[in-house]
N, C-alpha and C. Protein backbone atom coordinates (compact mmCIF):
# COMPACT_ATOMS: atom_id res chain seq x y z
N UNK A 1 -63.36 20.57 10.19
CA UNK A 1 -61.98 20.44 9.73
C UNK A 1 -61.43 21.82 9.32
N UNK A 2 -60.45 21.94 9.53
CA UNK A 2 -59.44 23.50 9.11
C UNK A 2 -59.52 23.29 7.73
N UNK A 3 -59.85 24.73 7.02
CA UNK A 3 -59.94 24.43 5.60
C UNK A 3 -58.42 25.25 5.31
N UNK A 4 -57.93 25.64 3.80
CA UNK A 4 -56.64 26.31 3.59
C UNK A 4 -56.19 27.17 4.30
N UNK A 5 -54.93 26.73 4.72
CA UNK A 5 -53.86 27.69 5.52
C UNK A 5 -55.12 28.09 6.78
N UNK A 6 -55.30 27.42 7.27
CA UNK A 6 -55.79 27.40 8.84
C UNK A 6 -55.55 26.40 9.77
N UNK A 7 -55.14 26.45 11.07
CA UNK A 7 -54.71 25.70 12.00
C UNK A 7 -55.58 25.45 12.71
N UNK A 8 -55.60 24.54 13.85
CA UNK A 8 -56.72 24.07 14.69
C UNK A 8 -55.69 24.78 16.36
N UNK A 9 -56.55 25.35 17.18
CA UNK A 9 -56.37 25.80 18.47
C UNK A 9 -55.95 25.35 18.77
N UNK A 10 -55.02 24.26 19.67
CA UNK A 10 -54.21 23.21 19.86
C UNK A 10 -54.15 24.47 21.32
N UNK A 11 -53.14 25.02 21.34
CA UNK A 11 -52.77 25.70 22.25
C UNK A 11 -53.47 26.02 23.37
N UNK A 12 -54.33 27.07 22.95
CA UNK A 12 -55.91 27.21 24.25
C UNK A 12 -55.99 25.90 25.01
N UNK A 13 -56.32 24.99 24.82
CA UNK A 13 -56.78 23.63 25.69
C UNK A 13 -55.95 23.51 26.17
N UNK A 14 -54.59 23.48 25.27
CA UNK A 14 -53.28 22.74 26.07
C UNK A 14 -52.89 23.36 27.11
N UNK A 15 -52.71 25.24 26.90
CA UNK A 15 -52.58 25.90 28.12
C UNK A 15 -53.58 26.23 29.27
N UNK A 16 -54.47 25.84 28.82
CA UNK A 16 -55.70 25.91 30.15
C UNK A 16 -55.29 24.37 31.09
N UNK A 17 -55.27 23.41 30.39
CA UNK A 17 -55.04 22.32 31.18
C UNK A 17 -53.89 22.40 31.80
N UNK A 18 -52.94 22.64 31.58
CA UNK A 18 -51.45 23.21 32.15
C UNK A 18 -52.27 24.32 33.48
N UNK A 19 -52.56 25.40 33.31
CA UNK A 19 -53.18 25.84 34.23
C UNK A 19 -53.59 25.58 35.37
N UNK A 20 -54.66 24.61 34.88
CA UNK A 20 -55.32 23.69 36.17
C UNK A 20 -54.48 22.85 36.83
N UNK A 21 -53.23 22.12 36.07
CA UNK A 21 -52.80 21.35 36.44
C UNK A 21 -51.39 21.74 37.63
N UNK A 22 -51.50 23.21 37.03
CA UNK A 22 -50.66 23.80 38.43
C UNK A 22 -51.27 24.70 39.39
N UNK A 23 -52.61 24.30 39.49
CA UNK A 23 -53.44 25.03 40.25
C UNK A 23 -54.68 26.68 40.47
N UNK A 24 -54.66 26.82 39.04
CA UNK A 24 -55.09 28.13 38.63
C UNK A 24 -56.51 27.85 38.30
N UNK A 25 -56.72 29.43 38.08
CA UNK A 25 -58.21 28.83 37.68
C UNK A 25 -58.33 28.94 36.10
N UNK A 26 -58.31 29.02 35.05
CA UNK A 26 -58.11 29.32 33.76
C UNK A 26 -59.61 30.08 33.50
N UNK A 27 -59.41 30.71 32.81
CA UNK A 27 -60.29 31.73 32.06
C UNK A 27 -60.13 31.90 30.29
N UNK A 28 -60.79 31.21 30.01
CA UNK A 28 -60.28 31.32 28.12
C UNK A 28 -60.74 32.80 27.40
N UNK A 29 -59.59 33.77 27.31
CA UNK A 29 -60.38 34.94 26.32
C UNK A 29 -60.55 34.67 24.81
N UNK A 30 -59.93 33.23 24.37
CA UNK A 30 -60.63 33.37 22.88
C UNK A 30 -59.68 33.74 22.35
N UNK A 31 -59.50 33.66 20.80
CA UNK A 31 -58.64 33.65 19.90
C UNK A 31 -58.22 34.90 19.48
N UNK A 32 -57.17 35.67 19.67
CA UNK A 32 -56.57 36.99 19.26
C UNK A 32 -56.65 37.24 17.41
N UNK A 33 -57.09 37.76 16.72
CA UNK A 33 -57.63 37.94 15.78
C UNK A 33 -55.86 38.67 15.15
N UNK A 34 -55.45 38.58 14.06
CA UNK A 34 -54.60 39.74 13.96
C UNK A 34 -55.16 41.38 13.69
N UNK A 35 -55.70 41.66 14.64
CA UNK A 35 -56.19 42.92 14.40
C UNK A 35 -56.28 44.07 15.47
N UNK A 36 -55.55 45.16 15.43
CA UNK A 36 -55.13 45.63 17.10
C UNK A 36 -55.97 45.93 17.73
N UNK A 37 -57.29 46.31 17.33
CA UNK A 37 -58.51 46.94 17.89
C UNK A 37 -58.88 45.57 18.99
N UNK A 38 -58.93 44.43 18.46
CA UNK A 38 -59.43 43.12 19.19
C UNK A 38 -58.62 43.08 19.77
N UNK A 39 -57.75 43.57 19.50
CA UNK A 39 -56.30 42.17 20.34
C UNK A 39 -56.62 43.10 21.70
N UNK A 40 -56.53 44.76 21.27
CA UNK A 40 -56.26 45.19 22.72
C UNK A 40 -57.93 45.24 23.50
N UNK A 41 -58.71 44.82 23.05
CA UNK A 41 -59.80 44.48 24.08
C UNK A 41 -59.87 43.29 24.50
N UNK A 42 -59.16 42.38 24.28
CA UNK A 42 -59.28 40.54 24.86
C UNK A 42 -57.69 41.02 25.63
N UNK A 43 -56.88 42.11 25.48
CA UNK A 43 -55.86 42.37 26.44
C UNK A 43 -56.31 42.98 28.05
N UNK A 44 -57.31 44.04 27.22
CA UNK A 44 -57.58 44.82 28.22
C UNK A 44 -58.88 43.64 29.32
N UNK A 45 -58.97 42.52 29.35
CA UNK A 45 -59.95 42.33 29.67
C UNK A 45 -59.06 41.25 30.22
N UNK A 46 -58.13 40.96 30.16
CA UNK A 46 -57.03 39.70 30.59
C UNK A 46 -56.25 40.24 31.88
N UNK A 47 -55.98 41.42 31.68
CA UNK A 47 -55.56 42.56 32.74
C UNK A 47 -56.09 42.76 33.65
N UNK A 48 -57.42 42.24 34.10
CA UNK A 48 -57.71 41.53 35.64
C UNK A 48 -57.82 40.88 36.00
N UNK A 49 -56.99 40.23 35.39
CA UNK A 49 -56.31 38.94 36.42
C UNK A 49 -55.26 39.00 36.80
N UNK A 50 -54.71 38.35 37.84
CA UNK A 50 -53.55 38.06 38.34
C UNK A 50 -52.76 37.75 37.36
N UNK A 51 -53.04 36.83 36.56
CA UNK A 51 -51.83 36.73 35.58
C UNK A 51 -52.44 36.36 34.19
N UNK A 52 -51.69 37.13 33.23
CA UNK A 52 -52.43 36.71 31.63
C UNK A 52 -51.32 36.21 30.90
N UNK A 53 -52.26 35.48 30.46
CA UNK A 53 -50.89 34.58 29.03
C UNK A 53 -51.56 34.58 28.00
N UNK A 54 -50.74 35.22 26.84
CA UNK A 54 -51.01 34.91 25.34
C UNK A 54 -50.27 34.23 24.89
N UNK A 55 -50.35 33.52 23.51
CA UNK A 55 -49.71 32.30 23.26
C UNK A 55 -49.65 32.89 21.46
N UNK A 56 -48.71 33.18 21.14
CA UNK A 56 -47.97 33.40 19.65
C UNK A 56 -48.40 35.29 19.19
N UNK A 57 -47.82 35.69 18.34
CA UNK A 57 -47.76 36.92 18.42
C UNK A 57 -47.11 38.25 18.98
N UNK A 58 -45.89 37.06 19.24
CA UNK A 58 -44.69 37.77 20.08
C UNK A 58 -43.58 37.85 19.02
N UNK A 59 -43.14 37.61 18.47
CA UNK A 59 -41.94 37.24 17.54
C UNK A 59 -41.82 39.15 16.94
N UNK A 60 -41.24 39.19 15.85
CA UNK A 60 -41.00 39.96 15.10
C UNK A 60 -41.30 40.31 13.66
N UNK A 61 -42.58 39.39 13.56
CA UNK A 61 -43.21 39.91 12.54
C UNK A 61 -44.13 41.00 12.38
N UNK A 62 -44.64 40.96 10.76
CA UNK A 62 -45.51 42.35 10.59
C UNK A 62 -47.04 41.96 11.62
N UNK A 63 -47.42 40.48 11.80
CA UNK A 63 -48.15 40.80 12.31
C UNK A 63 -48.48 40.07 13.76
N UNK A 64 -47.12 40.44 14.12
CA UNK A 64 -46.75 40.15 15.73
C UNK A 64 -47.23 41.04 17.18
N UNK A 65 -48.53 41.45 17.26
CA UNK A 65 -49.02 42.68 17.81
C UNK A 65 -48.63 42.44 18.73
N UNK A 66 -48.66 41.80 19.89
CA UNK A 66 -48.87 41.51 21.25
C UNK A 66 -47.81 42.65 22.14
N UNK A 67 -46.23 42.98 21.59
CA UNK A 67 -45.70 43.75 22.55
C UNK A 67 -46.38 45.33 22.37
N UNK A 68 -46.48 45.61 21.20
CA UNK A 68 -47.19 46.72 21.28
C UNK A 68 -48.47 47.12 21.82
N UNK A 69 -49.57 46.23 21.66
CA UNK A 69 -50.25 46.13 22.46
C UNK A 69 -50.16 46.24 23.60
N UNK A 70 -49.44 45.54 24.38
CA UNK A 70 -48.97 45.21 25.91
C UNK A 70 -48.61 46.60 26.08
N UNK A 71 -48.04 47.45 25.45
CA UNK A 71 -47.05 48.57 25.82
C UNK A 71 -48.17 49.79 26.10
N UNK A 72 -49.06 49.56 24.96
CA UNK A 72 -50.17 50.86 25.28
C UNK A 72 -50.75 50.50 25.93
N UNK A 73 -51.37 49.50 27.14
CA UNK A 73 -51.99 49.20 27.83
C UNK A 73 -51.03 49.44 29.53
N UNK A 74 -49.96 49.73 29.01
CA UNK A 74 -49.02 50.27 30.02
C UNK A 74 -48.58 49.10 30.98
N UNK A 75 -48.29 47.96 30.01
CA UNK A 75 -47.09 47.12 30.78
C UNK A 75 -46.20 46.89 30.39
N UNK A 76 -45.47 46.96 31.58
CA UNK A 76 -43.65 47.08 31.65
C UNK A 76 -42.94 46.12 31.18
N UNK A 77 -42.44 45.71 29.99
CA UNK A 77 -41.45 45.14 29.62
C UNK A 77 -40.23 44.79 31.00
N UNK A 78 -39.62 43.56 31.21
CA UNK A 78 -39.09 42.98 32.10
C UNK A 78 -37.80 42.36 31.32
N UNK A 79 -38.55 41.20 30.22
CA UNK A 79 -37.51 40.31 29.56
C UNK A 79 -38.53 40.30 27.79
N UNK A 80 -38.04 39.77 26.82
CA UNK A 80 -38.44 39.41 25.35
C UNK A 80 -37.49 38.77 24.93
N UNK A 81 -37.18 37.97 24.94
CA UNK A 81 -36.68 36.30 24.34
C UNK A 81 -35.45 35.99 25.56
N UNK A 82 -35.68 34.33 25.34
CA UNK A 82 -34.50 34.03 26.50
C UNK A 82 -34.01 33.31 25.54
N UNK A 83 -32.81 32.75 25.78
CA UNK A 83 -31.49 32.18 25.19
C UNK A 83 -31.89 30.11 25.35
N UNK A 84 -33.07 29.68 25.40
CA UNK A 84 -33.62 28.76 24.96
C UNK A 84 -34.07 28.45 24.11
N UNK A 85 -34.57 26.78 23.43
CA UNK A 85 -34.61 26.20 22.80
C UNK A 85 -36.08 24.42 23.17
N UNK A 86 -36.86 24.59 22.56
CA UNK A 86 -37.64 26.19 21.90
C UNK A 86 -38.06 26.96 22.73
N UNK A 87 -38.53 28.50 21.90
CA UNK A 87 -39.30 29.08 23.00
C UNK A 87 -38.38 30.51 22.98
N UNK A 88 -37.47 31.14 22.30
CA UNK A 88 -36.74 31.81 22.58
C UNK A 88 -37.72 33.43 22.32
N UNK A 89 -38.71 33.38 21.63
CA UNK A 89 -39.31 34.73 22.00
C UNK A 89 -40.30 35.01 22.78
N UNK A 90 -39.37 34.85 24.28
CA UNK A 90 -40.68 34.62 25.43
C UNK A 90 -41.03 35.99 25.97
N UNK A 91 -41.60 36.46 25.88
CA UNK A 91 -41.78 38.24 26.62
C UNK A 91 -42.52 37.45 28.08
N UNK A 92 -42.09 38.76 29.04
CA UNK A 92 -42.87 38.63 30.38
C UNK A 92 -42.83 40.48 30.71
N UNK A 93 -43.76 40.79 31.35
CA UNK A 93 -44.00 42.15 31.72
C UNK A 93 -45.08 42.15 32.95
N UNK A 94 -45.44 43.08 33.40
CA UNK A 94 -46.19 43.49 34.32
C UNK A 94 -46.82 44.35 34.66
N UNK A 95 -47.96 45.04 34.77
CA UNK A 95 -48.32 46.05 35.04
C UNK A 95 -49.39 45.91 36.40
N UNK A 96 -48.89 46.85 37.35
CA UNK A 96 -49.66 46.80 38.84
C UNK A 96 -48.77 45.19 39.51
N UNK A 97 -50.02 44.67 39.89
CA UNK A 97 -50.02 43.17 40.18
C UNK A 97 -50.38 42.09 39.49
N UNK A 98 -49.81 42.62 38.40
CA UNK A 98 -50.42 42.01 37.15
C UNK A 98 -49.48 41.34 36.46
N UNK A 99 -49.14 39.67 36.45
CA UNK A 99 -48.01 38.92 35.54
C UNK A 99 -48.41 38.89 34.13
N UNK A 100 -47.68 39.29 33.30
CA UNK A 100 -48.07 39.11 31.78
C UNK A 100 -47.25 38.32 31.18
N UNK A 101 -47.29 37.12 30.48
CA UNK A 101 -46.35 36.28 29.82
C UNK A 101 -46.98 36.37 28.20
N UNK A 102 -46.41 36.46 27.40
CA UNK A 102 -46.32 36.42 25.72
C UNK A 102 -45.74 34.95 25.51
N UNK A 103 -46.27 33.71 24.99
CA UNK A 103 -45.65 33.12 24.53
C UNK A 103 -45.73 32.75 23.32
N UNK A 104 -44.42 32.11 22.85
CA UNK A 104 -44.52 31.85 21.57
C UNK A 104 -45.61 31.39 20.97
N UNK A 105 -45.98 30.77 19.73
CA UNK A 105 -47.23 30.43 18.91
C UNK A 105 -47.12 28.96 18.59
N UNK A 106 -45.83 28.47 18.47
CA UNK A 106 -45.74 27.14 18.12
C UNK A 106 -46.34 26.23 19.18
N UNK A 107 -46.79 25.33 19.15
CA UNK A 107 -47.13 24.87 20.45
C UNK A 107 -45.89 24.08 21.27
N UNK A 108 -44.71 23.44 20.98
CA UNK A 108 -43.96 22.88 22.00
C UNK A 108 -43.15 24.15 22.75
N UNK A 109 -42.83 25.33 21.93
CA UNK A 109 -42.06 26.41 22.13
C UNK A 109 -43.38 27.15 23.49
N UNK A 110 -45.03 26.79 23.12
CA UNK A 110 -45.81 27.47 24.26
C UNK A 110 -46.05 26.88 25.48
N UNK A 111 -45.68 25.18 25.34
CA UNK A 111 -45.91 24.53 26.35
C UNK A 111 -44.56 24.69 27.47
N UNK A 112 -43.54 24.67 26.54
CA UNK A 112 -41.96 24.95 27.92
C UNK A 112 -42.17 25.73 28.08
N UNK A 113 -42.34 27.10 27.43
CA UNK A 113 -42.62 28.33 28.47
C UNK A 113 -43.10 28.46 29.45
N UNK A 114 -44.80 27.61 29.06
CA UNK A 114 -45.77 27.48 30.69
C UNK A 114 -45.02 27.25 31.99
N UNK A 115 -44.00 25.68 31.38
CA UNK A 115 -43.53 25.10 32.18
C UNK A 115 -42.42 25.61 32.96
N UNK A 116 -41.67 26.33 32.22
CA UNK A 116 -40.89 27.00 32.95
C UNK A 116 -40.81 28.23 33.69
N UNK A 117 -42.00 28.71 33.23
CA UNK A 117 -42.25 30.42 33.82
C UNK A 117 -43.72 30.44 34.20
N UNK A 118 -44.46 30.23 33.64
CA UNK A 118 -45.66 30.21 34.75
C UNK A 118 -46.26 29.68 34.97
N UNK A 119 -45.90 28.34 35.04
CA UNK A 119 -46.17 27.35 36.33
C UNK A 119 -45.18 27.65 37.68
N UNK A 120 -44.27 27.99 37.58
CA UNK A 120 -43.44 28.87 38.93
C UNK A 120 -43.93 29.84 39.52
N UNK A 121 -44.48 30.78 38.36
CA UNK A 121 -45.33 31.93 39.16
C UNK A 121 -46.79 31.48 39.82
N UNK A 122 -47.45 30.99 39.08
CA UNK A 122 -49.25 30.36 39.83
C UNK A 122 -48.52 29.71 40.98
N UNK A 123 -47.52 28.85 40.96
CA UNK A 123 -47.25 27.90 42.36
C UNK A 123 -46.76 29.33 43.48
N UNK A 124 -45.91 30.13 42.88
CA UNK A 124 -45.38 31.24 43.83
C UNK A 124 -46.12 32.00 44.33
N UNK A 125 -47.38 32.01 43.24
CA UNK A 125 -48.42 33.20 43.96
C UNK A 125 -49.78 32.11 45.16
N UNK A 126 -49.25 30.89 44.74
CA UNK A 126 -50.30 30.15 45.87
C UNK A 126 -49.52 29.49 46.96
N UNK A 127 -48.42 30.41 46.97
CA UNK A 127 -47.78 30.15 48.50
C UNK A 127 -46.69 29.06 48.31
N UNK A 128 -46.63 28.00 47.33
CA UNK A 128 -45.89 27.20 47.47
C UNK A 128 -44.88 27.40 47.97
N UNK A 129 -43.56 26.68 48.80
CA UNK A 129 -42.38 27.39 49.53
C UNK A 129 -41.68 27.04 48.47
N UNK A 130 -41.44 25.90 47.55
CA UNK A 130 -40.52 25.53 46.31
C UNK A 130 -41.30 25.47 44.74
N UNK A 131 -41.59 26.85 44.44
CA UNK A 131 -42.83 26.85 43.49
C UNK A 131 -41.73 26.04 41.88
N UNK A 132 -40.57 25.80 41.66
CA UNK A 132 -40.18 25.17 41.04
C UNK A 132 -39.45 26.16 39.85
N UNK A 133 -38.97 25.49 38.94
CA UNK A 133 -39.01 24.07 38.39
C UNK A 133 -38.25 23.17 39.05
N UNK A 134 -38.86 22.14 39.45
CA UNK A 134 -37.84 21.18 40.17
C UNK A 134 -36.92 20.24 39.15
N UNK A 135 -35.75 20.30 39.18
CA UNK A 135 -35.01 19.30 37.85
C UNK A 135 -34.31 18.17 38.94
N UNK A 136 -34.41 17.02 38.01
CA UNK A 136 -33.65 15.52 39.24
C UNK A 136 -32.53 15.38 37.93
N UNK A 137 -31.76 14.58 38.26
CA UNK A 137 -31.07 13.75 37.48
C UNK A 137 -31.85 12.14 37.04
N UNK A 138 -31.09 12.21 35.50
CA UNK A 138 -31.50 10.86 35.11
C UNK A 138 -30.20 10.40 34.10
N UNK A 139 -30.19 9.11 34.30
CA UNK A 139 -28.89 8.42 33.67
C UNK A 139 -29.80 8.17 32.16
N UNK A 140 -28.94 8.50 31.06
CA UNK A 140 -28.84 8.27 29.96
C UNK A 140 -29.03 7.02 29.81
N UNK A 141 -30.31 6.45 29.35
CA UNK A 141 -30.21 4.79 28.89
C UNK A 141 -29.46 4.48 27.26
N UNK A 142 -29.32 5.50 26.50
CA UNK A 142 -28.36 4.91 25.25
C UNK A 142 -27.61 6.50 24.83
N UNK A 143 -26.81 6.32 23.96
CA UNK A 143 -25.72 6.97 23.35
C UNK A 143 -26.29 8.00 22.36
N UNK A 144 -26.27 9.33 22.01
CA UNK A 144 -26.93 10.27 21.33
C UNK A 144 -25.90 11.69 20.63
N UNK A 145 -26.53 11.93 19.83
CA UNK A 145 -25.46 13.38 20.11
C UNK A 145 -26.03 14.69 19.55
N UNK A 146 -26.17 15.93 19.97
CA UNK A 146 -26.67 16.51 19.87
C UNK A 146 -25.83 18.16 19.67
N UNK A 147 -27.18 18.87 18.71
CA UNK A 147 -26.10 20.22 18.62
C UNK A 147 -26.78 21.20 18.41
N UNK A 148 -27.05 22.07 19.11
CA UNK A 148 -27.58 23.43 19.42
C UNK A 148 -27.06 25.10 19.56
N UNK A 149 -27.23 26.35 19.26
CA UNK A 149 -26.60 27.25 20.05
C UNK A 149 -27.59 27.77 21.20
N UNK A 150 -28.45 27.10 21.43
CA UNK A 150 -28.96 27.14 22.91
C UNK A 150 -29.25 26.28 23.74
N UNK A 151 -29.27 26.08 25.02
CA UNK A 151 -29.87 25.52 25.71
C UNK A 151 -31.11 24.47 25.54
N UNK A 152 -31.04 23.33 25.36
CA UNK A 152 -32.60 22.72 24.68
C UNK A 152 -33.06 21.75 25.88
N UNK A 153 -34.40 21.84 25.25
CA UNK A 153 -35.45 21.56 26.47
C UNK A 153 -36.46 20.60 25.27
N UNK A 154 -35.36 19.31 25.68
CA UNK A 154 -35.66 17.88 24.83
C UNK A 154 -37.02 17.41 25.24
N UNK A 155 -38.03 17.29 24.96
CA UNK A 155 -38.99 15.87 25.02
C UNK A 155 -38.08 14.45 25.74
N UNK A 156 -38.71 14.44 26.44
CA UNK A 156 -37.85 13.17 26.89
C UNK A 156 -39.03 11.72 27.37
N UNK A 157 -38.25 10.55 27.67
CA UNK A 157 -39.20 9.47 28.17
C UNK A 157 -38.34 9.06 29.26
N UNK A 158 -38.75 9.19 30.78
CA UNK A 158 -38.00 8.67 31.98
C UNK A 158 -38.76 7.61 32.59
N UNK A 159 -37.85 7.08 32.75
CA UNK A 159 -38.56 5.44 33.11
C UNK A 159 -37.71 4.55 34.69
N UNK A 160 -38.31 4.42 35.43
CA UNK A 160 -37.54 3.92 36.42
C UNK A 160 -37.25 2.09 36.89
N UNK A 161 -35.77 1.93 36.49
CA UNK A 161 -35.70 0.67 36.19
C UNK A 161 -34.78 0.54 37.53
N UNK A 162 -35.03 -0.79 38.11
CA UNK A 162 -34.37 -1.41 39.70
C UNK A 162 -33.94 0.20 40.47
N UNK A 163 -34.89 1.22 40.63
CA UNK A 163 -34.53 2.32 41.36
C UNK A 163 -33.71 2.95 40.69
N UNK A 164 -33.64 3.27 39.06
CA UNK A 164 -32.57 4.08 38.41
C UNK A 164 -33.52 4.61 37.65
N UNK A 165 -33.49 6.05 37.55
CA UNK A 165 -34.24 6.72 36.84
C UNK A 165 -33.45 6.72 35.53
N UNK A 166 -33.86 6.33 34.18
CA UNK A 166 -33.08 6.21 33.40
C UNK A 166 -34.37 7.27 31.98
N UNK A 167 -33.72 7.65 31.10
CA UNK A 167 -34.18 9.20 30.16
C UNK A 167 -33.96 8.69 28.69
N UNK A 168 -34.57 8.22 28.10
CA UNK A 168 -34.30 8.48 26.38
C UNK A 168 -35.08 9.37 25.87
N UNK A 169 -34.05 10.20 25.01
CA UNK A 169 -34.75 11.00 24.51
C UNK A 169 -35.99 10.70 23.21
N UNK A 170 -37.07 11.86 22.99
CA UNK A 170 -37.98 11.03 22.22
C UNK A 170 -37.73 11.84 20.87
N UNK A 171 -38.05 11.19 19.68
CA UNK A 171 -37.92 11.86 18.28
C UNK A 171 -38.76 12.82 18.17
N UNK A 172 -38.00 14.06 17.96
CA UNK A 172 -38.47 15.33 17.90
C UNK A 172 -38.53 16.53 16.97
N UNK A 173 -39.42 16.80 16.47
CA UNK A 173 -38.40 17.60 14.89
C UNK A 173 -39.14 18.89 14.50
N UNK A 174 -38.83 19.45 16.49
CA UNK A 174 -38.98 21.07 16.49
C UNK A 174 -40.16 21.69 16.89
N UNK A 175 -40.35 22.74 17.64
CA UNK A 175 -40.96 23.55 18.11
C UNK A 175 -42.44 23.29 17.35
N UNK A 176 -42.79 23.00 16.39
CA UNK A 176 -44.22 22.76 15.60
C UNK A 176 -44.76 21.08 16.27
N UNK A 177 -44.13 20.34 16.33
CA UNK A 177 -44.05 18.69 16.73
C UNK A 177 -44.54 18.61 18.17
N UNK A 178 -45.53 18.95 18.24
CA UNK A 178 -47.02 18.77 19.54
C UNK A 178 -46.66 17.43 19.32
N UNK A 179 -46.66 16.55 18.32
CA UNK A 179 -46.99 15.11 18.95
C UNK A 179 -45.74 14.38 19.76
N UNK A 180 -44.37 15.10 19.65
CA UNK A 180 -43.61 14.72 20.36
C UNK A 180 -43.64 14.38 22.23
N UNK A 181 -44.61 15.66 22.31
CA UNK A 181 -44.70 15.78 23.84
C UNK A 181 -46.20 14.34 24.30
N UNK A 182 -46.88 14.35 23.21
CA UNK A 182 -47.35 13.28 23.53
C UNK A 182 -47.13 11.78 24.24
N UNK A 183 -45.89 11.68 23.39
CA UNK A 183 -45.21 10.18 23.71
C UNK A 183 -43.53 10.91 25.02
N UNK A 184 -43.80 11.65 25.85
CA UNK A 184 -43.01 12.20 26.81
C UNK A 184 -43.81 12.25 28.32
N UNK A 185 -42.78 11.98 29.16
CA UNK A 185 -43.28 12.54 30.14
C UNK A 185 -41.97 13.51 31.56
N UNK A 186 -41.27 13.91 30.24
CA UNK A 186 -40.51 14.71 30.96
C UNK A 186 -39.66 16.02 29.88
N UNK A 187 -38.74 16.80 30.25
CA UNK A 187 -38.32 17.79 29.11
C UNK A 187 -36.39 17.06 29.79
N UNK A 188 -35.48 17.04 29.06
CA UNK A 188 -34.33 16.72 29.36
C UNK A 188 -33.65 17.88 28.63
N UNK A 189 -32.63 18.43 29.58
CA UNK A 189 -31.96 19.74 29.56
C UNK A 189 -30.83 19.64 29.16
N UNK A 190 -30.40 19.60 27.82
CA UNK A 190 -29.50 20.03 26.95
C UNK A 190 -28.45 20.52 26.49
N UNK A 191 -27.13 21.26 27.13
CA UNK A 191 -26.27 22.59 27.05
C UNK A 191 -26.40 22.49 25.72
N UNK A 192 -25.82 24.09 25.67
CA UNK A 192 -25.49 24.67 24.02
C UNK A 192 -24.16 24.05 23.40
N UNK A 193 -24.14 24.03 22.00
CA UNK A 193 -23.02 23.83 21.24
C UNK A 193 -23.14 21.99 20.69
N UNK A 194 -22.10 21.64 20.45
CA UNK A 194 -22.32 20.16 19.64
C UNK A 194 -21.13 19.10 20.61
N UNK A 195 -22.44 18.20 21.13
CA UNK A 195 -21.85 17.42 22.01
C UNK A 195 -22.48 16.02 21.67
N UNK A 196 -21.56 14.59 22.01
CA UNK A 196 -21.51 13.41 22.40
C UNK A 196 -22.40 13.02 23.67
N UNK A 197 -23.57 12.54 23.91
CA UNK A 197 -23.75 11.81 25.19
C UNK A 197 -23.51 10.06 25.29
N UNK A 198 -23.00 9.88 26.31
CA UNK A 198 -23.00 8.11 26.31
C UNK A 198 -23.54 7.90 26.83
N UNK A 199 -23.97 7.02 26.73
CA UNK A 199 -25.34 5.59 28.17
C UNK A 199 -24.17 6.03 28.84
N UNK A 200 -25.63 6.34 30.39
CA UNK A 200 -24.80 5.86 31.54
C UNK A 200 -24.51 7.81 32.31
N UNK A 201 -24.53 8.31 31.15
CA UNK A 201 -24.39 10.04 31.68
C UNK A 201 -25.24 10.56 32.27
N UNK A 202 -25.16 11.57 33.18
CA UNK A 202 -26.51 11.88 33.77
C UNK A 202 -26.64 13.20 33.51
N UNK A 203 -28.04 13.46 33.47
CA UNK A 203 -28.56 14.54 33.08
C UNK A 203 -29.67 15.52 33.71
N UNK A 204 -29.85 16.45 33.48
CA UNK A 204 -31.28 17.11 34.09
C UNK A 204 -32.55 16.68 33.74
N UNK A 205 -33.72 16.23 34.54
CA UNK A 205 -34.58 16.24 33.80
C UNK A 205 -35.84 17.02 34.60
N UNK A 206 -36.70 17.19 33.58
CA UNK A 206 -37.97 17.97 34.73
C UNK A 206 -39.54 17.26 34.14
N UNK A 207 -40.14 16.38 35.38
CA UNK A 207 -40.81 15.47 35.05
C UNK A 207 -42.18 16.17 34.70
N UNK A 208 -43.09 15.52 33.63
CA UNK A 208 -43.70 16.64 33.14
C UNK A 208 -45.09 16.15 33.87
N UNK A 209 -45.07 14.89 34.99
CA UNK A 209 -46.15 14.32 35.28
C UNK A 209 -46.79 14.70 36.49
């Protein structure tokens, strides 16, 4: 059991299975320590692979190593946060032939990232012709309303009734709330600002199955 102010790995498993599940081979380097000496040898050792992902230690705290790290190891900054929800301090960089993704630490904010950025890349680098994200529409089965200044990437439950893909969203309460994605099997796409949905509206969704 985690004793005071310690968390349980959640992440590692979750993103290795994500991995496999879009075709990669996963390689676990183990838990980034906050300490730069470690961090940049489980970096430097991630850096032959085709593609490395770290998972929290991107943000802007004191002990947020990962871009600096990344930087003396001489990869190129590309992007560091996108205008999503969760998930907004996503770094991606590169060095050689080398994909580097930083993701956030929370775990729902690390799992959309996968989903949206490198699970596209593993499918792109194994040839796929539509490496994704693929989004369908789904009709709103009840009335909701929602309010954001970004883009959100809901937990959702899609269910297909007489050939109608129909989406309720599932109770969610933020980027820490792993168990939300549990009871989901899709992410439903959101616009920014404070809006009304009615049954019956249709929406984006991207099936998580």
């Amino acid at each position: 059991m985690p004793g005071p102010s310690q968390l349980r790995n959640s992440n590692g498993p979750m993103l290795s299975a994500q991995a496999k599940r879009a075709g990669a081979v996963p390689r676990d380097l183990g838990i980034g320590r906050d300490d730069e000496a470690a961090l940049r040898a489980l970096v430097n050792d991630g850096l032959k692979s085709q593609i490395l992902v770290l998972s929290g230690g991107v943000s802007a705290g004191k002990k947020d190593l990962v871009p600096e790290v990344l930087k003396s190891w001489g990869v190129e900054p590309h992007f560091h946060h996108v205008a999503m929800k969760p998930g907004k301090p996503l770094f991606f960089g590169t060095r050689g032939d080398t994909l580097v993704f930083g993701l956030p630490g929370n775990p729902v904010s690390s799992f959309c990232g996968f989903e949206l950025f490198v699970r596209p890349a593993i499918r792109k680098l194994a040839g796929c012709a539509n490496p994704g994200p693929v989004w369908q529409e789904a009709v709103l089965a009840e009335s909701f309303t929602h309010s954001s200044d970004r883009p959100t990437y809901h937990p959702a439950m899609v269910e297909n009734c007489a050939g109608l893909n129909q989406v309720r969203t599932v109770p969610w309460f933020g980027s820490p709330d792993l168990r939300a994605l549990a009871k989901a099997n899709a992410l439903v796409l959101l616009p920014a600002g404070s809006h009304s949905f009615a049954a019956g509206q249709r929406l984006p969704v991207l099936s998580l199955d």
